[in-house]
Structure formats: structure tokens, C-alpha cells
C-alpha atoms as a PDB file:
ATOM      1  CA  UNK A   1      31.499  -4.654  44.674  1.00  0.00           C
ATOM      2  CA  UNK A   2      33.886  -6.739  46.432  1.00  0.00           C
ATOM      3  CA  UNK A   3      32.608  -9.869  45.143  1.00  0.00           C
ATOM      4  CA  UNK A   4      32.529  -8.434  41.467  1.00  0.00           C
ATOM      5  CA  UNK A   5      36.213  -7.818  42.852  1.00  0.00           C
ATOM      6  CA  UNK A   6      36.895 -11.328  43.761  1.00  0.00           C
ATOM      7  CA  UNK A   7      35.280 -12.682  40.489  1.00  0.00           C
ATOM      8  CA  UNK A   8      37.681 -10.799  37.937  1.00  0.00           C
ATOM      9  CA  UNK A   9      40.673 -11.591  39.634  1.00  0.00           C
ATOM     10  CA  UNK A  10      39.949 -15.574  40.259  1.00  0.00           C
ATOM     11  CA  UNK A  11      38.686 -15.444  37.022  1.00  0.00           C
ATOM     12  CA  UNK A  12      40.529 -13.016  34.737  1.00  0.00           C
ATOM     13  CA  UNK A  13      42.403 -15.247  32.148  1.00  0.00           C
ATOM     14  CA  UNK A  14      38.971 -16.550  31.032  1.00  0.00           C
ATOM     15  CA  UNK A  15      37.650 -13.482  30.788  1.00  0.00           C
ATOM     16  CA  UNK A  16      40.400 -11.832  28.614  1.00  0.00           C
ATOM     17  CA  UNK A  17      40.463 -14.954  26.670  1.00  0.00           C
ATOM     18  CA  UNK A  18      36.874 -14.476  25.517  1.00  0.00           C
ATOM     19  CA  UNK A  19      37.139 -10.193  24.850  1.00  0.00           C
ATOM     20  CA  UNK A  20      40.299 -11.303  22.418  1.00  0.00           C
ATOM     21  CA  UNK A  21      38.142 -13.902  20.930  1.00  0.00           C
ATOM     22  CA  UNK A  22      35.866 -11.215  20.859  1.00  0.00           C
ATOM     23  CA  UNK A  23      37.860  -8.931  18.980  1.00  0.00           C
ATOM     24  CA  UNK A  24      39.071 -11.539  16.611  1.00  0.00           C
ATOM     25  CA  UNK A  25      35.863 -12.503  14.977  1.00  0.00           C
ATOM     26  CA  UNK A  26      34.624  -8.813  15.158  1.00  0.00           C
ATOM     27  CA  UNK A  27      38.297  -8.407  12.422  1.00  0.00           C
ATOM     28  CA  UNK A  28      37.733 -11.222  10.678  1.00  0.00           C
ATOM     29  CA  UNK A  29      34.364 -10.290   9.760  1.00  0.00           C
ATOM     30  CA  UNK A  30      35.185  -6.644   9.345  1.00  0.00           C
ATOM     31  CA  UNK A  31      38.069  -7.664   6.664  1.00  0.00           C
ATOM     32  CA  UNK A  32      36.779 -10.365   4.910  1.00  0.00           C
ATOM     33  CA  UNK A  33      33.538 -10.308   2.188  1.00  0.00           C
ATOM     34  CA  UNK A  34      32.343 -13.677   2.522  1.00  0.00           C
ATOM     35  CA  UNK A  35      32.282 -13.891   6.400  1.00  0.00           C
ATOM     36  CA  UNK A  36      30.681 -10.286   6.428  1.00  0.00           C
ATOM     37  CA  UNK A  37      27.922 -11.354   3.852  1.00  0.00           C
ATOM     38  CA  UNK A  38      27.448 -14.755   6.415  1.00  0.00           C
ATOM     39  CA  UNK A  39      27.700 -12.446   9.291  1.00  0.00           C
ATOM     40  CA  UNK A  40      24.711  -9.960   7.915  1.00  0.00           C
ATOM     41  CA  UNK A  41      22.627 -13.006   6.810  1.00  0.00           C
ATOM     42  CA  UNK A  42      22.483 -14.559  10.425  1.00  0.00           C
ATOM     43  CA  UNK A  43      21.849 -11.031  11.976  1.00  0.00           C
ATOM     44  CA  UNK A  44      18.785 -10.512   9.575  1.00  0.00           C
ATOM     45  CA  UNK A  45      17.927 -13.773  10.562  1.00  0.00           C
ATOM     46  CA  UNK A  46      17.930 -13.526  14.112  1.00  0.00           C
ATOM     47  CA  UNK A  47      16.560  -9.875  14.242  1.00  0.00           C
ATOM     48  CA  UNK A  48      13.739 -10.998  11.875  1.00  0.00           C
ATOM     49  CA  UNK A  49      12.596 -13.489  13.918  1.00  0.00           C
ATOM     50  CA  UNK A  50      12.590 -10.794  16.985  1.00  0.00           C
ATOM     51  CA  UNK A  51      10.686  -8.112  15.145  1.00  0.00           C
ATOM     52  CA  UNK A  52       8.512 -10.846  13.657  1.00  0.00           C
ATOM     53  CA  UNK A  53       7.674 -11.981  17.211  1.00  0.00           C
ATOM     54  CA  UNK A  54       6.587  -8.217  17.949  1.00  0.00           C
ATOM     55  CA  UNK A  55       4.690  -7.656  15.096  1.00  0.00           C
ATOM     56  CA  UNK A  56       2.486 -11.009  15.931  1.00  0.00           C
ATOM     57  CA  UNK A  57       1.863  -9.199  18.967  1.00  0.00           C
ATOM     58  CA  UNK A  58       0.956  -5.749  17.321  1.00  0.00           C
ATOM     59  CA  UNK A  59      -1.078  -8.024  14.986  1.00  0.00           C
ATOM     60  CA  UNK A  60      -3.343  -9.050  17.591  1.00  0.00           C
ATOM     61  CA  UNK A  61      -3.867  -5.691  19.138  1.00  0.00           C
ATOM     62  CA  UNK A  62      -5.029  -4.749  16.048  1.00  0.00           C
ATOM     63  CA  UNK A  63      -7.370  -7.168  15.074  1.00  0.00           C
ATOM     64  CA  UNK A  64     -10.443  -5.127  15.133  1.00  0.00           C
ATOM     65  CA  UNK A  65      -8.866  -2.779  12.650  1.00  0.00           C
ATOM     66  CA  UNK A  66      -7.313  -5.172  10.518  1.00  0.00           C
ATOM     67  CA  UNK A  67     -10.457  -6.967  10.024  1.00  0.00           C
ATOM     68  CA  UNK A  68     -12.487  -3.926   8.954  1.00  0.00           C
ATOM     69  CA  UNK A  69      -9.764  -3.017   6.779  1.00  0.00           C
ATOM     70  CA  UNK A  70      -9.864  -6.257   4.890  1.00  0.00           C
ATOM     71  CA  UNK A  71     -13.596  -6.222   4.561  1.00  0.00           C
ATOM     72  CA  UNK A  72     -13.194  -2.588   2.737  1.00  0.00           C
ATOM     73  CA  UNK A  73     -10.504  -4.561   0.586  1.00  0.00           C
ATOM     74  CA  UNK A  74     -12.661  -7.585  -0.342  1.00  0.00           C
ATOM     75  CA  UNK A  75     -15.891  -5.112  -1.356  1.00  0.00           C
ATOM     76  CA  UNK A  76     -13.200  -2.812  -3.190  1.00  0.00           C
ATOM     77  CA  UNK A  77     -12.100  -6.161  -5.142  1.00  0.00           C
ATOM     78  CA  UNK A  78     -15.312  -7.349  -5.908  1.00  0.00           C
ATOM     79  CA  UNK A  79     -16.306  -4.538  -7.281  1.00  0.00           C
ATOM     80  CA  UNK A  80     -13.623  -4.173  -9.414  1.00  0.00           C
ATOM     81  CA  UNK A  81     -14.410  -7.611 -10.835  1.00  0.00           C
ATOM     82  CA  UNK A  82     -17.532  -6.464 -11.839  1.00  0.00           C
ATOM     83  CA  UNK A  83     -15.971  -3.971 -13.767  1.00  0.00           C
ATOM     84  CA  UNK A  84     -16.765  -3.424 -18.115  1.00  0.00           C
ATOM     85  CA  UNK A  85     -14.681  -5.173 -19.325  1.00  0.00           C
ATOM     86  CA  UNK A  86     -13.587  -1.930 -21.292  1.00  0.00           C
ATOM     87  CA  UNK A  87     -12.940  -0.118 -18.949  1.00  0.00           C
ATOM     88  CA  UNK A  88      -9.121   1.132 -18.499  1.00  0.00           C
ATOM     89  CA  UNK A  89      -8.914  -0.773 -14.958  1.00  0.00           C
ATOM     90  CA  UNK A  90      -7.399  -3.488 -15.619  1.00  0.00           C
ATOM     91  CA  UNK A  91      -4.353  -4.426 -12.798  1.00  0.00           C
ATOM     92  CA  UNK A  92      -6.282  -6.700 -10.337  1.00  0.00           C
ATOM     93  CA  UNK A  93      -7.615  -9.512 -13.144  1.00  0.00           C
ATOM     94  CA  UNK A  94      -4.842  -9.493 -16.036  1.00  0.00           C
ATOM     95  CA  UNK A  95      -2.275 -12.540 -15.792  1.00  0.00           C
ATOM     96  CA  UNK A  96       0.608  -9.930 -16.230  1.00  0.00           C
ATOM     97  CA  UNK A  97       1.295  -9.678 -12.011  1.00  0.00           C
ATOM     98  CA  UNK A  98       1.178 -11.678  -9.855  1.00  0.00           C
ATOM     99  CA  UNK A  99       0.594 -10.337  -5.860  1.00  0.00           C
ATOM    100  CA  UNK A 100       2.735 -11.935  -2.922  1.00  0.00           C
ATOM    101  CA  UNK A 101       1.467 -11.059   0.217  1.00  0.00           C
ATOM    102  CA  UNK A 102       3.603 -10.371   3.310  1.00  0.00           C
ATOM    103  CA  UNK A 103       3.252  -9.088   6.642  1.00  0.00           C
ATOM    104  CA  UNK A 104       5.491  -5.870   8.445  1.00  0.00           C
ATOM    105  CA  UNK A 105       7.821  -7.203  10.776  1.00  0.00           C
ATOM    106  CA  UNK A 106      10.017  -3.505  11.029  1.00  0.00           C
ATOM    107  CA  UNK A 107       8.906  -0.605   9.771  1.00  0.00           C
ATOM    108  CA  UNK A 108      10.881   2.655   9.932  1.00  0.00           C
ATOM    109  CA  UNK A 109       9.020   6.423   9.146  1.00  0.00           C
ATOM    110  CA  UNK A 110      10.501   8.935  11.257  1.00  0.00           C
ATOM    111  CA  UNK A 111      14.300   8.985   9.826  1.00  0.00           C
ATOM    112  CA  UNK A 112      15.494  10.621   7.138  1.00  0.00           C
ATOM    113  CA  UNK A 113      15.841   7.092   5.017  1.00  0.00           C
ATOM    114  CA  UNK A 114      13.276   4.805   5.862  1.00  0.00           C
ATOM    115  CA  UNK A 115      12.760   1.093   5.354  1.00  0.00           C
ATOM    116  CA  UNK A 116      10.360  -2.040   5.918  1.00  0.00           C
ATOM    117  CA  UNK A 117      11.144  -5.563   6.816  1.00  0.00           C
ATOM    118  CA  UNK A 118       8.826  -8.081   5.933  1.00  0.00           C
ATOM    119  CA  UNK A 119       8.315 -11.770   6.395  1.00  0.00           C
ATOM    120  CA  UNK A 120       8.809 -13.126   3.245  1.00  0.00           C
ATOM    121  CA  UNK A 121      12.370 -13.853   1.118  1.00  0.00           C
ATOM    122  CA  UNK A 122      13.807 -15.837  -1.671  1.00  0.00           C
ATOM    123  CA  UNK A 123      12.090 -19.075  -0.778  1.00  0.00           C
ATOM    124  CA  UNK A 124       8.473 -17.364  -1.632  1.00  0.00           C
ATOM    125  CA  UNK A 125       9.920 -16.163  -5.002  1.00  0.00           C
ATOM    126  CA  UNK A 126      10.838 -12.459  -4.056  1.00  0.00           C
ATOM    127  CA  UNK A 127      13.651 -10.438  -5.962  1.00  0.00           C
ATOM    128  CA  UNK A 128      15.620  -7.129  -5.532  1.00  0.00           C
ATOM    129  CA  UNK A 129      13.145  -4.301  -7.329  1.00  0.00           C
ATOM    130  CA  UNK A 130      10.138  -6.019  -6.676  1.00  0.00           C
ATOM    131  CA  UNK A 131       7.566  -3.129  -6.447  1.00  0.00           C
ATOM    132  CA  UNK A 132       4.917  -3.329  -3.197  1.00  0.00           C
ATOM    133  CA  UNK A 133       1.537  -1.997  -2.822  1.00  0.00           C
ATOM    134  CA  UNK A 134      -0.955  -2.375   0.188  1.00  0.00           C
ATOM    135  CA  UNK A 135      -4.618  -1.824   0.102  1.00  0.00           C
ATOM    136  CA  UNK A 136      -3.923   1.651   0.508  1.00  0.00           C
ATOM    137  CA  UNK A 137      -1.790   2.281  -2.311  1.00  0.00           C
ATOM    138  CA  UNK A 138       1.826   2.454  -3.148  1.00  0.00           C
ATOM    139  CA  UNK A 139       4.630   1.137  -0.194  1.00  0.00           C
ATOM    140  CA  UNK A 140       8.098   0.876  -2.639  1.00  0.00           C
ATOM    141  CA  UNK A 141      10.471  -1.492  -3.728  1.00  0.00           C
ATOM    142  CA  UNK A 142      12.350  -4.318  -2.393  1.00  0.00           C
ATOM    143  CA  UNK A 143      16.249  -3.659  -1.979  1.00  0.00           C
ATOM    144  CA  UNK A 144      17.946  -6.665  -0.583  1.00  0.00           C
ATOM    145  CA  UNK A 145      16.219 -10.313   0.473  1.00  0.00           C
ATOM    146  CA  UNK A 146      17.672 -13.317   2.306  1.00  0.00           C
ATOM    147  CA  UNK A 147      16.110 -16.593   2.424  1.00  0.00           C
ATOM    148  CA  UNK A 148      12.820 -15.717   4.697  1.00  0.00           C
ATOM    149  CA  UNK A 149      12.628 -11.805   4.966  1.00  0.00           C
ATOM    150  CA  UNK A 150      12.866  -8.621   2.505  1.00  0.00           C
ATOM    151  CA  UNK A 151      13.820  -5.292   3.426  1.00  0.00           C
ATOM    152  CA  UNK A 152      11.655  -2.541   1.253  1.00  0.00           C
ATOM    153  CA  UNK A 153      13.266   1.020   0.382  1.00  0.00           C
ATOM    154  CA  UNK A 154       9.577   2.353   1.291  1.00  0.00           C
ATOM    155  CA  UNK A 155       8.184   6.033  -0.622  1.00  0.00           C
ATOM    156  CA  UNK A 156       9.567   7.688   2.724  1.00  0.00           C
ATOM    157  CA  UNK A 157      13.078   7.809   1.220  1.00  0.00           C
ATOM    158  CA  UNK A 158      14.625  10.669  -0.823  1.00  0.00           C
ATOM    159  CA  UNK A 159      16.483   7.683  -3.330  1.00  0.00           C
ATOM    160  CA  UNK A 160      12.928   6.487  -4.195  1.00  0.00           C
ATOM    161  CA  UNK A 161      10.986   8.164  -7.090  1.00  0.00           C
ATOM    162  CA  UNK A 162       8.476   6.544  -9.352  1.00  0.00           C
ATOM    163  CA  UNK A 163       6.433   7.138 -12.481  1.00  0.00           C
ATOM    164  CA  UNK A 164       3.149   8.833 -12.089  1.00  0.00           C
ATOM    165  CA  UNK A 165       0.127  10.539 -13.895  1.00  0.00           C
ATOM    166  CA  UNK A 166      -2.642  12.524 -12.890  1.00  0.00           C
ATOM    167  CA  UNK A 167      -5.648  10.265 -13.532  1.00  0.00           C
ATOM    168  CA  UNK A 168      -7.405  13.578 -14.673  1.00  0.00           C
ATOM    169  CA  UNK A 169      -5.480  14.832 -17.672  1.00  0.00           C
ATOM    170  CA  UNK A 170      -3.060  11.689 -17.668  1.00  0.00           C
ATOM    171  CA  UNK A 171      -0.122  13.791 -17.560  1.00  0.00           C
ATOM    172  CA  UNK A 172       2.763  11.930 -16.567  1.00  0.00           C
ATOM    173  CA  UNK A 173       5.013  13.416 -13.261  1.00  0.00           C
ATOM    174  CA  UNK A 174       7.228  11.996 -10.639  1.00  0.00           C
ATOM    175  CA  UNK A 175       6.974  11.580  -6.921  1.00  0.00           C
ATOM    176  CA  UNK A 176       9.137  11.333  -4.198  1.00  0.00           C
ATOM    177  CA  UNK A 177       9.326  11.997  -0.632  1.00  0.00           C
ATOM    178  CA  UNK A 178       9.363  15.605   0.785  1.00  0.00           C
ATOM    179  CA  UNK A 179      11.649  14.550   4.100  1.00  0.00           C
ATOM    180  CA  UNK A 180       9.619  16.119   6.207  1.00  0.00           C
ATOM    181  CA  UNK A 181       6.405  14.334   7.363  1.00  0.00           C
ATOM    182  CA  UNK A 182       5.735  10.995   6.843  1.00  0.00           C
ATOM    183  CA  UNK A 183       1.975  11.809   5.164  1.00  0.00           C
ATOM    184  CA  UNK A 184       3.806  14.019   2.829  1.00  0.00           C
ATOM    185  CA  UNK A 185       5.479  13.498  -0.812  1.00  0.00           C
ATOM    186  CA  UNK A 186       6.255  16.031  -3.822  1.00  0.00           C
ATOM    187  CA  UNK A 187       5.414  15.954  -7.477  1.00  0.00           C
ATOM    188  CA  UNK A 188       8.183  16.885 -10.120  1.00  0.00           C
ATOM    189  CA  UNK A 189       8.268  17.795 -13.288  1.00  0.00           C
ATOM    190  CA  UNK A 190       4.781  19.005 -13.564  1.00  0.00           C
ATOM    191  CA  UNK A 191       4.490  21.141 -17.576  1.00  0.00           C
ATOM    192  CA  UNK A 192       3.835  24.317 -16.434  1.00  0.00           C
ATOM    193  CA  UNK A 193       0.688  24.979 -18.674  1.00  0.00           C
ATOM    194  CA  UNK A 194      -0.695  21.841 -17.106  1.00  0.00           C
ATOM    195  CA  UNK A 195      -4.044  23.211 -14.645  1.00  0.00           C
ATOM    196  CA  UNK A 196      -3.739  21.576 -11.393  1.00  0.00           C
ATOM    197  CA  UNK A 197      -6.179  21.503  -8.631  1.00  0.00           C
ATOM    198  CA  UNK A 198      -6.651  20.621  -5.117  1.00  0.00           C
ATOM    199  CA  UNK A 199      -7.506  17.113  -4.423  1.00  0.00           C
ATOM    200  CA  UNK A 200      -6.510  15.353  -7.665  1.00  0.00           C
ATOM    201  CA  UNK A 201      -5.312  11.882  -7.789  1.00  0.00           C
ATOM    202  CA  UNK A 202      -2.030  10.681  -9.300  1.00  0.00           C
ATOM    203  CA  UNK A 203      -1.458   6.825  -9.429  1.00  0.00           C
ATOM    204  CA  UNK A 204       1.242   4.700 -11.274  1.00  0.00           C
ATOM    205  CA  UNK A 205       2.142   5.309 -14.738  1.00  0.00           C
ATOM    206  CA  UNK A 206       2.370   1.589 -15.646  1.00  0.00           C
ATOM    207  CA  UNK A 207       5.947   3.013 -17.458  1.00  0.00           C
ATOM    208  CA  UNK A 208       7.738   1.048 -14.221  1.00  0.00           C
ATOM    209  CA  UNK A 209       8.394  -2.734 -14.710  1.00  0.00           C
ATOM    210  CA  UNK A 210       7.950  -2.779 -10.786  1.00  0.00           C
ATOM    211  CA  UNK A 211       4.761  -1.283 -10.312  1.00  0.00           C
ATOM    212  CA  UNK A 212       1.041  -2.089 -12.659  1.00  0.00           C
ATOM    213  CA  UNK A 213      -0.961   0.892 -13.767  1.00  0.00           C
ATOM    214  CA  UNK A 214      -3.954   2.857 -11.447  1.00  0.00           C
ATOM    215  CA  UNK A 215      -2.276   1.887  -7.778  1.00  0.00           C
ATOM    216  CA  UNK A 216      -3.042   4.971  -6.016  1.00  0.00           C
ATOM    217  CA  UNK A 217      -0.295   7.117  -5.140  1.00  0.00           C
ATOM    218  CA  UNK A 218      -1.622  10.289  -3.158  1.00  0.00           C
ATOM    219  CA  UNK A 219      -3.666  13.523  -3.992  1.00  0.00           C
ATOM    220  CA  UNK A 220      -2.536  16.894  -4.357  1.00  0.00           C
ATOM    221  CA  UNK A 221      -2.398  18.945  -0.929  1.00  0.00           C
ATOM    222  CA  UNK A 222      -0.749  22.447  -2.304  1.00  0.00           C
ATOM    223  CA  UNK A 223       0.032  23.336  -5.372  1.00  0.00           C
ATOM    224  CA  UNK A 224       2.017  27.008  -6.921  1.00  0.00           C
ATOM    225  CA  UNK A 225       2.039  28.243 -10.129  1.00  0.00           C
ATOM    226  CA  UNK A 226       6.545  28.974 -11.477  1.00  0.00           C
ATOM    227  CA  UNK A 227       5.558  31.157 -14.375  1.00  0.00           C
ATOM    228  CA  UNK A 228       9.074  31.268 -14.717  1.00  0.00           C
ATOM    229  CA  UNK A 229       9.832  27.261 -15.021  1.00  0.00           C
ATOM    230  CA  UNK A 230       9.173  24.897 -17.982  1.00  0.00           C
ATOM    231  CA  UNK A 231       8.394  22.619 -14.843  1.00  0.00           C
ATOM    232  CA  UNK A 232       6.519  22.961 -11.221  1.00  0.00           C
ATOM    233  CA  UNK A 233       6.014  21.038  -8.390  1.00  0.00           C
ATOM    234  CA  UNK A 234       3.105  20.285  -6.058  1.00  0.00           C
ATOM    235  CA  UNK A 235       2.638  18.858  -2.573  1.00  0.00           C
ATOM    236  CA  UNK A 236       1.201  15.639  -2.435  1.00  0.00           C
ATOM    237  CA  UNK A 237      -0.431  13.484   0.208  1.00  0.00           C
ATOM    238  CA  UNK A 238       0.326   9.613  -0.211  1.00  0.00           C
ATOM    239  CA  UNK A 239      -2.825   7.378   0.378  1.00  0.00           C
ATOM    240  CA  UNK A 240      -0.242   5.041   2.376  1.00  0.00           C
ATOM    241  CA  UNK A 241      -0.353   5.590   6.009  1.00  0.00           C
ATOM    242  CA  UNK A 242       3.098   4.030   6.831  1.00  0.00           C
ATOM    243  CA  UNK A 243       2.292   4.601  10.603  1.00  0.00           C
ATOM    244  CA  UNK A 244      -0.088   1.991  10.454  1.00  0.00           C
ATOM    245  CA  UNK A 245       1.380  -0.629   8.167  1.00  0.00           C
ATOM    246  CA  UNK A 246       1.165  -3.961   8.620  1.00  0.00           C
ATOM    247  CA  UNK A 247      -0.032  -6.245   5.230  1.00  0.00           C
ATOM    248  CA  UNK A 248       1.558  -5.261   2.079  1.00  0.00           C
ATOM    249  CA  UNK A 249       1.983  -7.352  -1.238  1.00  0.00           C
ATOM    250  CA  UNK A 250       5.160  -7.490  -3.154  1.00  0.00           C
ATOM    251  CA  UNK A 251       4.433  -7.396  -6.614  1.00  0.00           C
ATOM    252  CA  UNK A 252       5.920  -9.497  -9.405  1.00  0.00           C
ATOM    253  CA  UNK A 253       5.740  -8.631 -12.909  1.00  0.00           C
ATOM    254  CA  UNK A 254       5.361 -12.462 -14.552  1.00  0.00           C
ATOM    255  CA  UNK A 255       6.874 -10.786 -17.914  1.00  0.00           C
ATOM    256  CA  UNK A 256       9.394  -8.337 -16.440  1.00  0.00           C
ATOM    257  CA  UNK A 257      12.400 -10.756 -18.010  1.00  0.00           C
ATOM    258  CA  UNK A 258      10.871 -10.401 -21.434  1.00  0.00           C
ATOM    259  CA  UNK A 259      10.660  -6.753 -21.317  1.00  0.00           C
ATOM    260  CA  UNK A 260      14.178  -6.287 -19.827  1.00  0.00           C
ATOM    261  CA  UNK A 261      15.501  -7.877 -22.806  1.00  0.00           C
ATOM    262  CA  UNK A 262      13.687  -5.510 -25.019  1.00  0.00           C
ATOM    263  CA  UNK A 263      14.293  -2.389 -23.505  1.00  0.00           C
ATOM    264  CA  UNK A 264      17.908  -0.853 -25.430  1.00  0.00           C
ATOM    265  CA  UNK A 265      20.662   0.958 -23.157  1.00  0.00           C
ATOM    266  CA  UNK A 266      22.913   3.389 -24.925  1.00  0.00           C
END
């Protein structure tokens, strides 16, 4: 302690020169746009490349895993290339999206707003509102990029809802997250006449620039009849197990620009 003494007082105009340089750039940053936005580029950069260095690590511990998982995915894919061709499955071998993969470098599902980080950015072609998928199913959309990472506004965040429809009846509902359990998401805006039942699917309208048609969403866990509501709701279970994410692919809709400009706004 007496040393630690010794050191301040020998040393002190140093060290108060470097807190009010300190404080300085911490102001300057604070009160000016332009150094902020440089400031919050070279902190995603530098915490990318930490959480990047973990998630190599987590990577390899889950080799095993992974690998299975990608042999289920390349059997799932070939045999939806041997699909009819008439057959209303069409979102893996159309030239309307094209798939970016990307691996998890952050990944967030115990907060009440969650999001992913992942290791690609603006140099591999990725945009704000980019939808992403997984093997699984649906992940969300990208919300900000800088040159070499993303960060994804993932299902498990009450600002996300998408377009759905029960692969049953085709119905069209919406889903977002119940902000309670991770596993967990609710369907709005169910008709009320419509008959729902345990265990039925719901996957992506297609209505959603961001997002192709048939990517599995969840199933239906619960469900209650409102005899006393145009609309109901029902508990849904996503296919997505954000616990264990680690590959997702950003999707990019290679005629999204086209369809913007068609679309009319009041």
C-alpha cells in the first residue's frame, strides 16, 4: 500500500494528465455524430473479433453436433431437389434468393430484447432487413452491419413480428415473441372460426420481401377458443433453438429493389 502510495505521488501529474484526456475523448465522442458513429464502428470491430475468437472455440466443442446436424441438412436438401416439379416447394431451387451463410459470434436469449452478431458485413453483400433462416427455421432480420459483422434483431424480441400461415388451411397470422421463454412465441390475429389444433405448423407467408415462402416457423403448443373476439391467439413453439445457434444464412431477395418500387405508400 505504501508503494501504491509512493507511485501516485512521484507520479501524479501523468496520471491526471491521462484521466482528463480520458474525459475529453469520452465528450467529444458523446457530443459529436461523426466521432460517435467512428467510435461504435471500432468497438464492433474490436468486440467482434473477441466474440468471434470464442465462438471458434465453441465451434470446436461442438463439432460432433455440428456435423450431424449438417448431414440432416444435406439429406433434407437433396431431397427437396428431388421434389415434382409441381409441387408448391419451391424456396431452395428458384433464382429469386440467394443464401449467405454466416457463423454466430454473440448471441443473446435470456433478455427481454435479444440479438445475434454474426461474422459477416457489408463486404459479403449484407444489408439492413435482410431476413435469416438456419436449418432449423426462422432466426430474424438484420438491423445494423459494419464492414465484417451484422447484428440480427432475432424472433426473441417483442419489435419483431412476421407474416405467417398455417400450412394446413393456409390461413395467414402473425408471430412474435411471448417474452417469456426463449422456446416460446405467440400467434395473432388468428379468424376466430378458423379450427386450430395441437401440433400444426405455421411457416412464412412469402408476403415479406425479407423472408421466401415454407421456412418453418414453429408449431402450435396451446391454443383457446375467444368466442367473444373477431381474432384469437395461440401459443407457439419456434423450430429455432436459439440456445444452440451457431450457422445461420442471411437471406437476400435478388429482386427485392424491383418490388420496392412497385409496392404504393399512401
Amino acid at each position: 500500500m505504501y508503494n501504491l502510495f509512493i507511485f501516485i505521488r512521484k507520479y501524479n501529474a501523468v496520471i491526471l494528465f491521462i484521466l482528463l484526456e480520458a474525459v475529453c475523448g469520452v465528450l467529444i465522442v458523446q457530443s459529436l455524430p461523426f466521432q460517435n458513429r467512428k467510435m461504435v464502428n471500432v468497438s464492433n470491430q474490436i468486440s467482434g473479433g473477441f466474440h468471434k475468437t470464442t465462438a471458434n472455440w465453441m465451434d470446436y466443442l461442438n463439432l460432433k453436433s455440428e456435423n450431424e446436424a449438417l448431414v440432416e441438412h444435406n439429406a433434407l436438401l437433396l431431397k427437396r431437389l428431388g421434389c415434382d416439379e409441381n409441387e408448391n416447394d419451391t424456396a431452395w431451387y428458384d433464382d429469386t434468393f440467394t443464401y449467405i451463410p454466416a457463423h454466430v459470434v454473440n448471441n443473446s436469449f435470456n433478455r427481454t430484447t435479444n440479438y445475434i452478431v454474426i461474422d459477416k458485413g457489408r463486404e459479403d453483400g449484407i444489408t439492413i432487413d435482410m431476413g435469416v433462416i438456419c436449418n432449423e427455421g426462422v432466426v430474424g432480420k438484420v438491423l445494423n452491419v459494419s464492414e465484417h459483422y451484422a447484428s440480427i434483431m432475432s424472433m426473441l424480441n417483442s419489435s419483431m413480428v412476421i407474416s405467417c400461415r398455417f400450412l394446413d388451411n393456409q390461413y395467414v397470422a402473425n408471430v412474435t415473441w411471448d417474452n417469456l421463454n426463449y422456446r416460446y412465441g405467440v400467434v395473432k390475429d388468428i379468424p376466430s372460426h378458423l379450427v386450430i389444433s395441437m401440433g400444426d405448423t405455421l411457416v412464412t407467408s412469402g408476403f415479406s420481401n425479407a423472408f421466401p415462402p415454407n421456412v418453418m416457423v414453429g408449431t402450435v403448443e396451446d391454443y383457446e377458443d375467444d368466442d367473444n373476439s373477431m381474432f384469437s391467439s395461440a401459443k407457439l413453439r419456434f423450430s429455432t433453438n436459439f440456445n444452440t445457434l451457431r450457422h445461420v444464412y442471411v437471406v437476400k431477395n435478388n429482386y427485392r429493389t424491383e418490388i420496392d418500387s412497385l409496392c404504393i405508400t399512401n
